[in-house]
Protein backbone atom coordinates (compact mmCIF):
# COMPACT_ATOMS: atom_id res chain seq x y z
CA UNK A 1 0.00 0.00 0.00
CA UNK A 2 1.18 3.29 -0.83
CA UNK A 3 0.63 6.48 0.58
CA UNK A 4 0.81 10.06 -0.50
CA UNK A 5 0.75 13.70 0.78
CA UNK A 6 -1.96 15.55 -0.86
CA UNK A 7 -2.77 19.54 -0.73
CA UNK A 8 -6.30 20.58 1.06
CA UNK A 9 -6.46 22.76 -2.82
CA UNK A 10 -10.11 23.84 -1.92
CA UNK A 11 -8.77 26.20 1.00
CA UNK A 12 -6.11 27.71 -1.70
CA UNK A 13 -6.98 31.65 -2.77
CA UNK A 14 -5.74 33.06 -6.29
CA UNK A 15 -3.93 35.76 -5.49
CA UNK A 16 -2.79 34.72 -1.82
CA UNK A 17 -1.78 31.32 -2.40
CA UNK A 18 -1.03 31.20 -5.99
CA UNK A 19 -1.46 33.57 -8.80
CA UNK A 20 -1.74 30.93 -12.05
CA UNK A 21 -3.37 27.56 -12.60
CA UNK A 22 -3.35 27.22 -16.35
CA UNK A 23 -1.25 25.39 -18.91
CA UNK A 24 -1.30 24.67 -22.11
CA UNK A 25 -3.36 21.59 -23.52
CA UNK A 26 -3.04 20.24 -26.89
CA UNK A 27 -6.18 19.58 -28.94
CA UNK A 28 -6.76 16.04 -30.49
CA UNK A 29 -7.08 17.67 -34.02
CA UNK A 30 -2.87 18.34 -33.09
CA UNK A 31 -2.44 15.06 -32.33
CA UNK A 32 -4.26 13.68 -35.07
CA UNK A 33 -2.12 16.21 -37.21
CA UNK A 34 1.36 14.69 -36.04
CA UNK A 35 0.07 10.95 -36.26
CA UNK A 36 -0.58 11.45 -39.97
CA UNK A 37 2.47 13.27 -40.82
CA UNK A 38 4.78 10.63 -38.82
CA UNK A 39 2.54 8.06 -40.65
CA UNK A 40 3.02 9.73 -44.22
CA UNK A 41 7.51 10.19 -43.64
CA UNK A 42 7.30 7.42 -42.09
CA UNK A 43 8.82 8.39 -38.73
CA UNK A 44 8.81 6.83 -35.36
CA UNK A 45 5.97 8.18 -32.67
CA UNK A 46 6.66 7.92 -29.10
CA UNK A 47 4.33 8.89 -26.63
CA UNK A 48 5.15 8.86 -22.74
CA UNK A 49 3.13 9.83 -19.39
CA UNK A 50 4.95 10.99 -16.55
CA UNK A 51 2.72 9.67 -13.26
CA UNK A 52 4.91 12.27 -10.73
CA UNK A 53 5.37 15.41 -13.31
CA UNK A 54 3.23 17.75 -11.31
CA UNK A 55 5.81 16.59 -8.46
CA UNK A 56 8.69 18.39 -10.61
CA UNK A 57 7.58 21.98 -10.61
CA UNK A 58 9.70 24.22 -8.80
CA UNK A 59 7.25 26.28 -6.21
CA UNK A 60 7.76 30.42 -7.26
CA UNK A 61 6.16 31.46 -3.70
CA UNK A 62 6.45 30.54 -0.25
CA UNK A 63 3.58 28.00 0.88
CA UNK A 64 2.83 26.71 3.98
CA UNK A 65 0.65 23.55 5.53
CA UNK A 66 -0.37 22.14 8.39
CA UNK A 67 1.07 19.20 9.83
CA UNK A 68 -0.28 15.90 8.34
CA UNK A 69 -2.69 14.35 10.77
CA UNK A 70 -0.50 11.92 12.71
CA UNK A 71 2.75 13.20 11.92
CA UNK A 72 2.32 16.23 14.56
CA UNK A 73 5.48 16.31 17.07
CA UNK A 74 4.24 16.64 20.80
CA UNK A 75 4.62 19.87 22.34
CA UNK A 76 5.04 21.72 18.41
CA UNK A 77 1.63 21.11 17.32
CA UNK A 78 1.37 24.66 16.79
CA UNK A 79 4.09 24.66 13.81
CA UNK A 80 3.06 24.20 10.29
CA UNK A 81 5.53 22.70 7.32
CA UNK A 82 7.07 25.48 4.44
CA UNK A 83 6.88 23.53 1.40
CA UNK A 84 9.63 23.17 -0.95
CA UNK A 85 8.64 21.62 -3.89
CA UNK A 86 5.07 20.93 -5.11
CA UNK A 87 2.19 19.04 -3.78
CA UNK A 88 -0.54 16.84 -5.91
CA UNK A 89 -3.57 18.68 -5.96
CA UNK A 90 -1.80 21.77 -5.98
CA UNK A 91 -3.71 24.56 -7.69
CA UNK A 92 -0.57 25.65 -9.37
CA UNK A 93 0.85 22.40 -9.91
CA UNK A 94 0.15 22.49 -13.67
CA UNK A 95 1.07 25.89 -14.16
CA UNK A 96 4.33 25.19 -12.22
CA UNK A 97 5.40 21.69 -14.23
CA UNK A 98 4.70 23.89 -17.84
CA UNK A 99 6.75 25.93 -16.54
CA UNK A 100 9.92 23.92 -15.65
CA UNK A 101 9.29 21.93 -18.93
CA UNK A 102 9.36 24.78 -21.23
CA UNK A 103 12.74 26.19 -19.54
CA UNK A 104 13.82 22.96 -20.11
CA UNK A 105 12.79 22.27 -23.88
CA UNK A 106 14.20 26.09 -24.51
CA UNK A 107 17.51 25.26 -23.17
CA UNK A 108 17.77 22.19 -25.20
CA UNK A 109 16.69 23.76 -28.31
CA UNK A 110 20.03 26.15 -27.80
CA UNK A 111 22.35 23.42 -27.50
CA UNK A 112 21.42 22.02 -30.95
């Protein structure tokens, strides 16, 4: 059995506790698109999914949470956790992973 931390996202405020939630999605007429055109040069398709990408996004503010239920340390129950990377069920969490991959794809694209 596995076991995860998950964000409370339904007590998150735009503008206090994050300021963008978008990203980019790609329509299936794309997709369709790219199949047919790898299909006509005859070119290999790969297609991959990433179960933890959200996980990846580098946080751009300071967030904080309460200690997870159990995990509390007695006498500092009164503390709460700074996070410092990103949560599932962040509200930002998509925004934040675009992010990181499209630095990432733009520094690649300069080394070739």
């Amino acid at each position: 059995m596995k076991a995860c931390l998950v964000a409370k996202r339904y007590k998150q405020i735009q503008g206090i506790d994050f300021q963008e939630a978008i990203a980019p999605a790609v329509k299936m007429t794309t997709i369709r698109t790219l199949f047919t055109i790898s299909a006509f040069l005859d070119l290999a398709f790969y297609q991959m999914d990433v179960k933890t990408a959200f996980l990846h996004g580098s946080l751009d503010e300071e967030l904080y949470m309460l200690q997870p239920e159990g995990f509390t340390i007695p006498g500092k129950e009164h503390l709460v956790c700074k996070l410092r990377c990103n949560l599932y069920r962040l509200k930002q969490a998509p925004s934040l992973w675009y992010k990181k991959f499209d630095s990432f794809m733009l520094t690649n694209e300069k080394r070739n």
